[in-house]
N, C-alpha and C. Protein backbone atom coordinates (compact mmCIF):
# COMPACT_ATOMS: atom_id res chain seq x y z
N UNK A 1 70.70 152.91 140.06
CA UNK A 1 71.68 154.00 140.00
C UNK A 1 72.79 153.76 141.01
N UNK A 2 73.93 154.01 140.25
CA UNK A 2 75.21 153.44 141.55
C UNK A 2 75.83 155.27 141.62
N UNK A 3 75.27 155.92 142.73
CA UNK A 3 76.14 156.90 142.95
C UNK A 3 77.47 157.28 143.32
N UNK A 4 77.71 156.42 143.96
CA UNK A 4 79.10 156.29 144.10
C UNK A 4 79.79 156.16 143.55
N UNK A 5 79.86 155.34 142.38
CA UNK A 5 80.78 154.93 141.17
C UNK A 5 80.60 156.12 140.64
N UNK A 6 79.56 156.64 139.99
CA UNK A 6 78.95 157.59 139.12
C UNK A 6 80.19 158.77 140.21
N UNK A 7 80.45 159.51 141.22
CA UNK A 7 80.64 160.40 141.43
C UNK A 7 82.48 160.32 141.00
N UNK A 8 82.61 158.88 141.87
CA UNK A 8 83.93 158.96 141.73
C UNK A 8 84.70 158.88 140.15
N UNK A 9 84.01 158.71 139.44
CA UNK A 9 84.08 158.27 137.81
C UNK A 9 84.20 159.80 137.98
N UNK A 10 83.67 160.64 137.87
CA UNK A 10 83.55 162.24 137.51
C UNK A 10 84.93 163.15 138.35
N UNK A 11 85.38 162.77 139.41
CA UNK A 11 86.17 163.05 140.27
C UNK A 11 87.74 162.62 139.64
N UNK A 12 87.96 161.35 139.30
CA UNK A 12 89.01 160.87 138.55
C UNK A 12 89.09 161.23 137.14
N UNK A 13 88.01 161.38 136.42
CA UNK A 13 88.44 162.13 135.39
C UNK A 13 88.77 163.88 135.64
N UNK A 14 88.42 164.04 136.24
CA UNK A 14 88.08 165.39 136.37
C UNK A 14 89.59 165.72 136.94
N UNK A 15 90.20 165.05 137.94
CA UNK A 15 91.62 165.00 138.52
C UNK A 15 92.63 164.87 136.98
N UNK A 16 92.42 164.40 136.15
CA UNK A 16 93.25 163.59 135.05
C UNK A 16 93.17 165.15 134.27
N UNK A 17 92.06 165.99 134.39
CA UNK A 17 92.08 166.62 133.41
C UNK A 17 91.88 167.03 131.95
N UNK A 18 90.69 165.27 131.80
CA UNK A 18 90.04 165.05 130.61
C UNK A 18 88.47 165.55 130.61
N UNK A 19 87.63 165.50 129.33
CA UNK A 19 86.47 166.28 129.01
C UNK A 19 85.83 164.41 129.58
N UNK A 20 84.40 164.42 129.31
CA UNK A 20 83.83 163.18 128.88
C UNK A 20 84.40 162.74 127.58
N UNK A 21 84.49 163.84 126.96
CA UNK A 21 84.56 163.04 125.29
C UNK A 21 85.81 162.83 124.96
N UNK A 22 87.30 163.27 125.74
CA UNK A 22 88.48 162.63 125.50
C UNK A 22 88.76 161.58 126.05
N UNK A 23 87.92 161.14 127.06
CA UNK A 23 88.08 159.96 128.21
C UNK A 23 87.01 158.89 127.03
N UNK A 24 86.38 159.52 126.43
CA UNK A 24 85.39 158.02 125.57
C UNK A 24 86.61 158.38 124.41
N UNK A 25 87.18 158.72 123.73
CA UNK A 25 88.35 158.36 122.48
C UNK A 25 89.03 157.60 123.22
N UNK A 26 89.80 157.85 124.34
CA UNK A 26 90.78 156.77 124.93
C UNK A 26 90.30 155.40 125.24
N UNK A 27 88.60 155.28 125.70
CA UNK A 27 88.13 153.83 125.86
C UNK A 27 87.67 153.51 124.55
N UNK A 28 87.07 154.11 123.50
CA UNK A 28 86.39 153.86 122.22
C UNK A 28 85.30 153.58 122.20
N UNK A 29 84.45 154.37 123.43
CA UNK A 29 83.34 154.90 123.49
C UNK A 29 82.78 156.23 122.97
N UNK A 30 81.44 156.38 123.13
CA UNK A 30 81.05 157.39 122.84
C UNK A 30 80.93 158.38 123.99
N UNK A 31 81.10 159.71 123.93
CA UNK A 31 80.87 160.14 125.03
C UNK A 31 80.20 160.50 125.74
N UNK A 32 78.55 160.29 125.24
CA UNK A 32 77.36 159.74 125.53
C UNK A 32 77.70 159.04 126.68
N UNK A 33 78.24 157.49 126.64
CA UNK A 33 78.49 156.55 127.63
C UNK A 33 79.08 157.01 128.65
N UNK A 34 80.25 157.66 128.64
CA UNK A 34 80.41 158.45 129.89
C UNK A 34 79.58 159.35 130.85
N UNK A 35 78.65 159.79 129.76
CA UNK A 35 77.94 160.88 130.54
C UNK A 35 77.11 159.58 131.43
N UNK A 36 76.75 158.85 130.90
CA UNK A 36 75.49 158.01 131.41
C UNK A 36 76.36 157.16 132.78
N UNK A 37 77.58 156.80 132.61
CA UNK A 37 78.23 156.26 133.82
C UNK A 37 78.37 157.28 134.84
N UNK A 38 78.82 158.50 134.49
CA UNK A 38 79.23 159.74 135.44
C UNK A 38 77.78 160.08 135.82
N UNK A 39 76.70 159.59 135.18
CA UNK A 39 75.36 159.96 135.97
C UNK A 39 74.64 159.00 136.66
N UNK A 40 74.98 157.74 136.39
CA UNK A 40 74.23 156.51 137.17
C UNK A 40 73.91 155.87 136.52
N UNK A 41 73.24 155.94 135.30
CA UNK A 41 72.17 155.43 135.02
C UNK A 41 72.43 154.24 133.84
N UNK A 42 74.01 154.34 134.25
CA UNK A 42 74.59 152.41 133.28
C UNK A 42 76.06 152.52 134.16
N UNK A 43 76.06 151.28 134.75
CA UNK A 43 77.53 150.42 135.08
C UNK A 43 78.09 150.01 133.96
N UNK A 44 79.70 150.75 133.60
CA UNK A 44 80.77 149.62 133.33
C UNK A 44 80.71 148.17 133.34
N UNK A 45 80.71 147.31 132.58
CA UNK A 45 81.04 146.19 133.04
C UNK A 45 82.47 145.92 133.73
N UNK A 46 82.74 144.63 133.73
CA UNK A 46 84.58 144.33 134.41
C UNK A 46 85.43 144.60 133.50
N UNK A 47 85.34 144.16 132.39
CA UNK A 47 86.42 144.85 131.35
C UNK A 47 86.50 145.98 131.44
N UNK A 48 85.69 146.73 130.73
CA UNK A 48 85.55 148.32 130.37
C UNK A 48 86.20 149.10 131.95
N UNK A 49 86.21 148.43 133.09
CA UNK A 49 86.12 149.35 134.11
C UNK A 49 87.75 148.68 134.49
N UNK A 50 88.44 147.86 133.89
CA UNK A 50 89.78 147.59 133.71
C UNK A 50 90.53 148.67 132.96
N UNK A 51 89.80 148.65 132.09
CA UNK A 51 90.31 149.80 130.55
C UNK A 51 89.94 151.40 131.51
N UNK A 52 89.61 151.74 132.02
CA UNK A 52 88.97 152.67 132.53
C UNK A 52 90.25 153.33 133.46
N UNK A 53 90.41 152.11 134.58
CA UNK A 53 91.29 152.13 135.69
C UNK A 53 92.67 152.20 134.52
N UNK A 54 92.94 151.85 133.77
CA UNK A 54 94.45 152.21 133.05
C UNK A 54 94.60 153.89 132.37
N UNK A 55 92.99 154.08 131.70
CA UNK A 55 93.16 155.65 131.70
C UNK A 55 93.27 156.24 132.58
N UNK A 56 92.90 156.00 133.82
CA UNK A 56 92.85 157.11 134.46
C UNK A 56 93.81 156.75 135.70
N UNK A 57 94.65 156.06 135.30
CA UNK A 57 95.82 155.70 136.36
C UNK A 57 95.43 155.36 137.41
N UNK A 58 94.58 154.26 138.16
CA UNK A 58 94.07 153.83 139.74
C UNK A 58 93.86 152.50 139.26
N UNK A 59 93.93 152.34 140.66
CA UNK A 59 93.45 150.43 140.74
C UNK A 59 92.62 150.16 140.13
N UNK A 60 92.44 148.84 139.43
CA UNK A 60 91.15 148.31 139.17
C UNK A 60 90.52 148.04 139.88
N UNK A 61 91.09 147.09 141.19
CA UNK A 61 90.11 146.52 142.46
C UNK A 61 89.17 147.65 143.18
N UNK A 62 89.94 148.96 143.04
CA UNK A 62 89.17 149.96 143.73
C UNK A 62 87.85 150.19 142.73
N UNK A 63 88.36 150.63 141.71
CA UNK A 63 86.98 150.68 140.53
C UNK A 63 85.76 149.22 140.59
N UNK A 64 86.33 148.15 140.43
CA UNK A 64 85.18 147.44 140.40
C UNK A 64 84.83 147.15 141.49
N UNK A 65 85.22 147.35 143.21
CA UNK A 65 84.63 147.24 144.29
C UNK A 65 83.43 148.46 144.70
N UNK A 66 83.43 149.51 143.66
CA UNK A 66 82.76 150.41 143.71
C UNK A 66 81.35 150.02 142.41
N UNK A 67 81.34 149.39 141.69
CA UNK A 67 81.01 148.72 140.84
C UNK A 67 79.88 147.33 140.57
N UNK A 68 78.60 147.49 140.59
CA UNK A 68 77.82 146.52 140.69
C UNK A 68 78.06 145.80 139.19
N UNK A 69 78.12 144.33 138.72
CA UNK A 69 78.32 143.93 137.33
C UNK A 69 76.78 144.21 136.82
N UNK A 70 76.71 144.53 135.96
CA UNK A 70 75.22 144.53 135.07
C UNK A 70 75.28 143.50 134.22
N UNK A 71 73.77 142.47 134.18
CA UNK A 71 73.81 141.49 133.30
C UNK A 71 72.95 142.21 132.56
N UNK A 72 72.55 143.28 132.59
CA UNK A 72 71.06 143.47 131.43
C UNK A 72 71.12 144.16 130.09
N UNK A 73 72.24 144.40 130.05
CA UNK A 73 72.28 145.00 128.75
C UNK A 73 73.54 143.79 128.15
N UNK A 74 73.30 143.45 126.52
CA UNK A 74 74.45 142.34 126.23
C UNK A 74 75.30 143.01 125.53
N UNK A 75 76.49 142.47 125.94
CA UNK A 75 77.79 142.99 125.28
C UNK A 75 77.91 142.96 123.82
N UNK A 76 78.07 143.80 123.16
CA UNK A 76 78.46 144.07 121.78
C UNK A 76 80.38 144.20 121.59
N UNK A 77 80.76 143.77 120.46
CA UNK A 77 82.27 144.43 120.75
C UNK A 77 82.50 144.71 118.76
N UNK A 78 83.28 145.70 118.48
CA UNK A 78 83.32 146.20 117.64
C UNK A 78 85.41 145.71 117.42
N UNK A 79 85.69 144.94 116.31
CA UNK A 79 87.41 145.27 116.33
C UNK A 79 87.58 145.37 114.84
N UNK A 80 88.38 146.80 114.96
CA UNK A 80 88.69 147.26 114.02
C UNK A 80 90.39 147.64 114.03
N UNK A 81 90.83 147.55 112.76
CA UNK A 81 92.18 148.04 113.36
C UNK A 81 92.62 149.52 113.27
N UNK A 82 91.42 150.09 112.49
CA UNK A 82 91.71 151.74 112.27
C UNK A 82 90.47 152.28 113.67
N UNK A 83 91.48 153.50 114.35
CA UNK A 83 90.89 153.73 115.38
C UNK A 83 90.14 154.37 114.73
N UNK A 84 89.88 155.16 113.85
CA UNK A 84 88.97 156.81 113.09
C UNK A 84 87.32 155.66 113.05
N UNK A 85 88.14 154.11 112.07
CA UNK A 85 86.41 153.54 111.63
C UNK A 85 86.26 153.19 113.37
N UNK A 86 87.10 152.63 114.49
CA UNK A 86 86.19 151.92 115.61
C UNK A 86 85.85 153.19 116.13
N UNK A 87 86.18 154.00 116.41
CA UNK A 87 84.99 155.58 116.91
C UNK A 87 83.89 155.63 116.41
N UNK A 88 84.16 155.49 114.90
CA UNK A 88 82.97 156.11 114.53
C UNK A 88 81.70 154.64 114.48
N UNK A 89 82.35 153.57 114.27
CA UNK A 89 81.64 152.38 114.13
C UNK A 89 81.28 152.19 115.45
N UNK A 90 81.43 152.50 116.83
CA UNK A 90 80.62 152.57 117.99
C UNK A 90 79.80 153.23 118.62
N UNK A 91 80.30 154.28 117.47
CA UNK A 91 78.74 155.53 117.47
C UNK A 91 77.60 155.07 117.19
N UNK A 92 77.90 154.59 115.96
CA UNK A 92 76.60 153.56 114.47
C UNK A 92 76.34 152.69 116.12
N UNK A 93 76.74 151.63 116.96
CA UNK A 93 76.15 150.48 117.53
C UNK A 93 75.84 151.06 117.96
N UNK A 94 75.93 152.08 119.24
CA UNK A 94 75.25 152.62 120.40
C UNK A 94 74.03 153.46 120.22
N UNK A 95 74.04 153.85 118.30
CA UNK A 95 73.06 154.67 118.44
C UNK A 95 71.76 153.70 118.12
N UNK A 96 71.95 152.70 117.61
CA UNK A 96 70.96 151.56 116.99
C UNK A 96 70.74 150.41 118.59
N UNK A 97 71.79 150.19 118.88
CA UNK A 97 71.62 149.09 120.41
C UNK A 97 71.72 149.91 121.59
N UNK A 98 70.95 150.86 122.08
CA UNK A 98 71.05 151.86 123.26
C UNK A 98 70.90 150.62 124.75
N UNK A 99 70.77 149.63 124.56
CA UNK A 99 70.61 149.24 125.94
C UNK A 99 72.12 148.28 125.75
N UNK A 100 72.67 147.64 124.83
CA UNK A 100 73.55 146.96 124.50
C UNK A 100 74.99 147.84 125.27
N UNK A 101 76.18 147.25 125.59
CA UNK A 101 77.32 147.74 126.28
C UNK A 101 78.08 147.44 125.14
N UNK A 102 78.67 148.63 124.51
CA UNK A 102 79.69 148.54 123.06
C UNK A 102 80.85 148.71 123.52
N UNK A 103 81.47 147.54 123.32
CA UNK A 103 83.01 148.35 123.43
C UNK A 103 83.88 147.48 121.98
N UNK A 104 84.63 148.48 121.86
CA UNK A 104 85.52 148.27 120.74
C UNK A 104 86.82 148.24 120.67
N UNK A 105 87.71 147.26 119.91
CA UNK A 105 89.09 146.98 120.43
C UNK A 105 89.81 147.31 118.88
N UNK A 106 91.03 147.50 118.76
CA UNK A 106 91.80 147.27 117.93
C UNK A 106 92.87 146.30 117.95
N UNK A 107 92.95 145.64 118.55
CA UNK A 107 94.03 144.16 118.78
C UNK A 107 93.00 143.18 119.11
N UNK A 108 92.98 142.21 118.27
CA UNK A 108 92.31 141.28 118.89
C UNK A 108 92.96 140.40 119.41
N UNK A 109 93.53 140.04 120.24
CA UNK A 109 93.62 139.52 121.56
C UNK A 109 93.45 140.34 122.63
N UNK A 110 93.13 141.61 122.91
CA UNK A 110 92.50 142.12 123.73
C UNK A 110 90.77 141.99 123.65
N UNK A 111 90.60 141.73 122.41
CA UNK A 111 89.06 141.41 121.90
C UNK A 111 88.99 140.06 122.90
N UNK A 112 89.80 139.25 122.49
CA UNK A 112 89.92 137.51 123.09
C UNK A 112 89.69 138.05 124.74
N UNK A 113 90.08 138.60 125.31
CA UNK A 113 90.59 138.86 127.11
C UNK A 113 89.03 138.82 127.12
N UNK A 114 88.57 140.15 126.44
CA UNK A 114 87.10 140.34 126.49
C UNK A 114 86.17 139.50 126.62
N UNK A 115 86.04 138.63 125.70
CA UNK A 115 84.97 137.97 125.28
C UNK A 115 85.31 136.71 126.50
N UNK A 116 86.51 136.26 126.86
CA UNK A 116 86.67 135.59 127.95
C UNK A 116 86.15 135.67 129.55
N UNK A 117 86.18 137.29 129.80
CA UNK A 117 85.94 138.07 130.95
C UNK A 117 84.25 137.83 130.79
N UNK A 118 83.53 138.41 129.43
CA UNK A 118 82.32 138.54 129.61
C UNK A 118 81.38 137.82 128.17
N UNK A 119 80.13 137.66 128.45
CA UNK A 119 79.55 136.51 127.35
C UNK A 119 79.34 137.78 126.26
N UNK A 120 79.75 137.56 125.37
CA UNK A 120 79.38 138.39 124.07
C UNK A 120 78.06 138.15 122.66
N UNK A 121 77.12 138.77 122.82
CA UNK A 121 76.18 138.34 122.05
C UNK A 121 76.43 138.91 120.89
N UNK A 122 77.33 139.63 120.02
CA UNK A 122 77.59 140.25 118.78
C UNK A 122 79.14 140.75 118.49
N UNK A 123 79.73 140.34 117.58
CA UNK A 123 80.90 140.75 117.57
C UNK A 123 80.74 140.97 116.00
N UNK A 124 81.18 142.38 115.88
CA UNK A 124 81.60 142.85 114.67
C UNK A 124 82.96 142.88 114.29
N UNK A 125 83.10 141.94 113.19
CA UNK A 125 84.77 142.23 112.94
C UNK A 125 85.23 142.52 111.53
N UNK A 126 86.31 143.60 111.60
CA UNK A 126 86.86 143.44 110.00
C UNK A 126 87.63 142.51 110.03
N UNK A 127 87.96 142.52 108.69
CA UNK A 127 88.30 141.09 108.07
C UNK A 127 90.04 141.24 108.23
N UNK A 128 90.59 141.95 107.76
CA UNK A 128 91.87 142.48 107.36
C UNK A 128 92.45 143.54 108.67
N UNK A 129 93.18 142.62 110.30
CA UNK A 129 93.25 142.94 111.13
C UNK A 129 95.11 143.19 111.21
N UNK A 130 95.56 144.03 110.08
CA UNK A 130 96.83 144.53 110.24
C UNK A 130 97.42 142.88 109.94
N UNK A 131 98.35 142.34 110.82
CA UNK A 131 98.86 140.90 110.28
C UNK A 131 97.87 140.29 110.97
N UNK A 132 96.87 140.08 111.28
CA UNK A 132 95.77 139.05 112.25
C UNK A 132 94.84 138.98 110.89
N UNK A 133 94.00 138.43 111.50
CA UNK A 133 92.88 137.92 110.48
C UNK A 133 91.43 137.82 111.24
N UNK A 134 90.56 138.75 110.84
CA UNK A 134 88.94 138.84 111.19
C UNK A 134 88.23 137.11 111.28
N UNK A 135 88.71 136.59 110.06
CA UNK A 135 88.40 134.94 109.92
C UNK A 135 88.63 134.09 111.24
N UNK A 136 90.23 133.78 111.70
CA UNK A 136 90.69 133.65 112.20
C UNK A 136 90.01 134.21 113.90
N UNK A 137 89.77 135.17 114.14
CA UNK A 137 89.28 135.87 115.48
C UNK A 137 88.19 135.52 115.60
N UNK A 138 87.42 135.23 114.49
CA UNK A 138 85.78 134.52 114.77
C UNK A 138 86.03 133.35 115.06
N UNK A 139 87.01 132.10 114.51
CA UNK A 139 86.77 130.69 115.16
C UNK A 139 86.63 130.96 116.51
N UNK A 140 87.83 132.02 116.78
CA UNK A 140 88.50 132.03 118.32
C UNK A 140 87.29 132.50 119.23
N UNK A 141 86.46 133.30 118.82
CA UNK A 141 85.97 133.82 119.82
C UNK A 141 84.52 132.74 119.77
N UNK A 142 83.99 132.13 118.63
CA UNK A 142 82.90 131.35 118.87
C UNK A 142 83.51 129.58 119.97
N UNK A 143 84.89 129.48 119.94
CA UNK A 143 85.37 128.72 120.73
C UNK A 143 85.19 128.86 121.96
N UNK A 144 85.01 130.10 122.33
CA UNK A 144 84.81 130.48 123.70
C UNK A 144 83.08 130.78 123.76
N UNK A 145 82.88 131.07 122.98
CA UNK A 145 81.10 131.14 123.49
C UNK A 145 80.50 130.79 121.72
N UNK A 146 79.74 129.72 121.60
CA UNK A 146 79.64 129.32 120.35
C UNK A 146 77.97 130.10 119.95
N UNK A 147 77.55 130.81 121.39
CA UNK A 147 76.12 131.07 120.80
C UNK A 147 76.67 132.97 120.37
N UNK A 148 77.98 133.36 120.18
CA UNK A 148 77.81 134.54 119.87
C UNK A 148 77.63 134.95 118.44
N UNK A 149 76.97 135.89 118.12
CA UNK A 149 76.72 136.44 116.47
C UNK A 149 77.74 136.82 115.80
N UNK A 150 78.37 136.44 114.82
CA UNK A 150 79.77 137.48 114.16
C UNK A 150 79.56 138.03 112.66
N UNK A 151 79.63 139.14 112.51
CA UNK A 151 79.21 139.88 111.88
C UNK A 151 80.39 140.22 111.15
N UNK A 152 81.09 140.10 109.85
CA UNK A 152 82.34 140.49 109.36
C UNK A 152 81.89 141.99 108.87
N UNK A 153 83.11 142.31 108.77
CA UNK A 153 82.97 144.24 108.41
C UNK A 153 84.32 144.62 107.85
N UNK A 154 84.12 145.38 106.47
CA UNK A 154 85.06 145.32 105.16
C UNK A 154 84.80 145.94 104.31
N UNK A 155 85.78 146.67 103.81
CA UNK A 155 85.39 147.86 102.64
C UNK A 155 85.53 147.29 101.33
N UNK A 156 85.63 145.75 101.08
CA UNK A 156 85.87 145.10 100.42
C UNK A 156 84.88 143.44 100.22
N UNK A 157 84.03 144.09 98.87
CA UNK A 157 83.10 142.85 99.37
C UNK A 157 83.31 142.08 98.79
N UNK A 158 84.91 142.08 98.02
CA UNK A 158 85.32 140.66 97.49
C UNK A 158 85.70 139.44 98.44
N UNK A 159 86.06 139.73 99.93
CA UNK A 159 86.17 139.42 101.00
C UNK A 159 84.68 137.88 101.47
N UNK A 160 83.89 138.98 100.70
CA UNK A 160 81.88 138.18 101.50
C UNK A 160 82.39 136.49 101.09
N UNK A 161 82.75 135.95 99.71
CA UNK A 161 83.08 134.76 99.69
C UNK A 161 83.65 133.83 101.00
N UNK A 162 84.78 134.18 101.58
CA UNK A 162 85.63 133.85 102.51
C UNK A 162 85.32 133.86 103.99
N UNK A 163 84.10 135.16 104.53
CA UNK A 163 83.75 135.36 105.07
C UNK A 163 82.21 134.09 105.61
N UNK A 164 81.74 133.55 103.93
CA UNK A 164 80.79 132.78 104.79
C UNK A 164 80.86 131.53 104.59
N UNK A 165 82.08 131.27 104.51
CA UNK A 165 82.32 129.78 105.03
C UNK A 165 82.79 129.78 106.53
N UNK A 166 82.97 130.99 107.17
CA UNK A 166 82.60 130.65 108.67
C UNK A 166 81.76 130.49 109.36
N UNK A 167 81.16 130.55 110.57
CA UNK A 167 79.58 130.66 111.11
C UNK A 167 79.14 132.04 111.62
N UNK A 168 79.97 132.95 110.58
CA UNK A 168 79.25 133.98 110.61
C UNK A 168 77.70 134.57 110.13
N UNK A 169 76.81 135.31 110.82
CA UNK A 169 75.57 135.79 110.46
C UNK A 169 75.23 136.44 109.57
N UNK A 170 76.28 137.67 109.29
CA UNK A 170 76.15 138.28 108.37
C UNK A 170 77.36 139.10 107.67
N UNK A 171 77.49 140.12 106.86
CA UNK A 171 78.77 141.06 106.39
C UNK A 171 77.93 142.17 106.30
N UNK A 172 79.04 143.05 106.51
CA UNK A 172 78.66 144.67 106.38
C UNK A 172 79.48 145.15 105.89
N UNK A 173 79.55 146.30 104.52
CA UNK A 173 80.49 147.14 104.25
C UNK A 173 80.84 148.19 105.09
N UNK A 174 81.77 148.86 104.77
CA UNK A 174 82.10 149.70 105.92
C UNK A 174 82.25 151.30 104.83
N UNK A 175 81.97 152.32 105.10
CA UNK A 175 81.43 152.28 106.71
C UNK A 175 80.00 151.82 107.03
N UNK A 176 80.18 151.77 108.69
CA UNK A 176 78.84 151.29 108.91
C UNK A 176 78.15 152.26 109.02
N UNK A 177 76.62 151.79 108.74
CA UNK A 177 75.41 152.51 108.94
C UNK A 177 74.14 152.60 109.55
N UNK A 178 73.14 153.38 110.46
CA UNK A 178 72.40 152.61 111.39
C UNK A 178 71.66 151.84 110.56
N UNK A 179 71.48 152.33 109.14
CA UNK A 179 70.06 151.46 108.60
C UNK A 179 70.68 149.98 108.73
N UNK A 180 72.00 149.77 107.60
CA UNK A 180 72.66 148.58 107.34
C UNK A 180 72.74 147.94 109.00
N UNK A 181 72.92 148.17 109.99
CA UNK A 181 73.10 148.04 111.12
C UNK A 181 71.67 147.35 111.70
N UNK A 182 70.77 148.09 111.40
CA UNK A 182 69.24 147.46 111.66
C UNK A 182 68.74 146.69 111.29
N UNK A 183 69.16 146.27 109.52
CA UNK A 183 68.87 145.23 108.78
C UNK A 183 69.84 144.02 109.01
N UNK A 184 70.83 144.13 109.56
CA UNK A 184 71.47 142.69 110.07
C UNK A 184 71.15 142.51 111.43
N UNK A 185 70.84 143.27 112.15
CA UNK A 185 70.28 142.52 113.67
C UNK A 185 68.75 141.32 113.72
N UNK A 186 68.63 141.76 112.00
CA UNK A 186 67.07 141.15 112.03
C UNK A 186 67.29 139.73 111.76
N UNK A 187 68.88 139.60 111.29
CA UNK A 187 68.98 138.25 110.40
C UNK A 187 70.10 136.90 111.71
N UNK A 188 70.26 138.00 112.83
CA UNK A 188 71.33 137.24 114.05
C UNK A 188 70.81 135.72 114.24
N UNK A 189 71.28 134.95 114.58
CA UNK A 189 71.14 133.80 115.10
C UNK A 189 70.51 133.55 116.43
N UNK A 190 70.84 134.42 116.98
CA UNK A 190 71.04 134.29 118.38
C UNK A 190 70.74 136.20 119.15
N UNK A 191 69.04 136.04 118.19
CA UNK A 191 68.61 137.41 118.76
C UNK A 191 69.04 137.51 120.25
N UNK A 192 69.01 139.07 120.67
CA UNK A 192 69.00 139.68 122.09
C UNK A 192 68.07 140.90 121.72
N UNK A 193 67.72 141.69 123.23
CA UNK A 193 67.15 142.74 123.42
C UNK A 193 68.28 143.65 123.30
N UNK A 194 68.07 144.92 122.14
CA UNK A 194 68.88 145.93 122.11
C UNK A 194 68.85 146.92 122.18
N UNK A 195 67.07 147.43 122.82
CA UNK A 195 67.05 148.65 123.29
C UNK A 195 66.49 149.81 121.44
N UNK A 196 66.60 149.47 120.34
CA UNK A 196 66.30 150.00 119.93
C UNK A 196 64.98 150.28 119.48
N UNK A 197 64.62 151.16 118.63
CA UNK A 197 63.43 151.85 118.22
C UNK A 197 62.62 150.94 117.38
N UNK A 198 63.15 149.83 116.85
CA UNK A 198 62.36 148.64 115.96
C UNK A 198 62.07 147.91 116.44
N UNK A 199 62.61 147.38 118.00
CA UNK A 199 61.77 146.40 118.73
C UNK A 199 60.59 146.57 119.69
């Protein structure tokens, strides 16, 4: 338990004038996760506590000097380009990977910063990223860590063709769902511990 972080996390939002649950829409968390940072009982990683320090207007150096890194839970990242599906599609991960750290982007090259900053064991991506390309963001990000899982995600399963001529694991229609969500963690490459109710 890091009390300190935990208090001052509650203090800076609380100065800003946000709930928990408008401060998790602005990171694209759930607001679950906040509660659990504002109580101790999960660290931010370095990204998230970058993204954190920009909501809430303060240094980063001050935030992550207050800040132990956690290796024990593995990073998940969700990029979508509609914010409505990455809300709700980080609900679906967090409620299925409770020990896993979800965070979710809508630009991927902020996805890229991410996965650079920290090792990513699952990346969910849609396919159809505004002018970017889901295809395209998986070479990039298995370039940087080749043991991560990529999971394409698409309301369009004429897409699945295109999708597995990459070294992706699996596809998911969207929206996502915990079951559909449970049945592709079984098929990853490159299992991790995720805290849920089936392991």
């Amino acid at each position: 338990m890091n009390a300190i972080f935990a208090e001052t996390l509650r203090k800076l939002r609380s100065e800003k004038g946000l709930s928990q649950k408008q401060l998790g829409r602005q990171m694209f968390v759930n607001h679950s996760t906040v509660a659990r940072w504002e109580n101790g009982s999960r660290l931010p990683d370095a990204g998230m506590i970058i993204r954190l320090s920009k909501c809430l207007g303060v240094d980063a150096n001050t935030l992550l000097q207050l800040a132990a890194r956690s290796d024990e839970s593995p990073n998940v990242i969700l990029v979508d380009d509609s914010s409505v599906i990455l809300s709700d599609g980080v609900a679906v991960l967090e409620e299925v990977m409770p020990n896993a750290t979800i965070t979710g982007f809508i630009w991927p090259l902020e996805a890229l910063e991410y996965a650079r900053m920290n090792p990513v064991a699952l990346a969910v991506l849609d396919i159809e990223l505004g002018a970017a390309s889901g295809l395209d963001l998986c070479g990039r990000l298995l370039e940087i860590n080749p043991r991560t899982n990529i999971v394409f995600l698409t309301a369009y399963a004429d897409y699945s063709l295109d999708a597995w001529k990459t070294e992706a694991v699996g596809f998911l229609l969207k929206p996502l769902t915990p079951g559909d969500v449970r049945e592709q963690l079984k098929k990853l490459r490159y299992p991790f511990s995720t805290g849920g109710a089936d392991e």
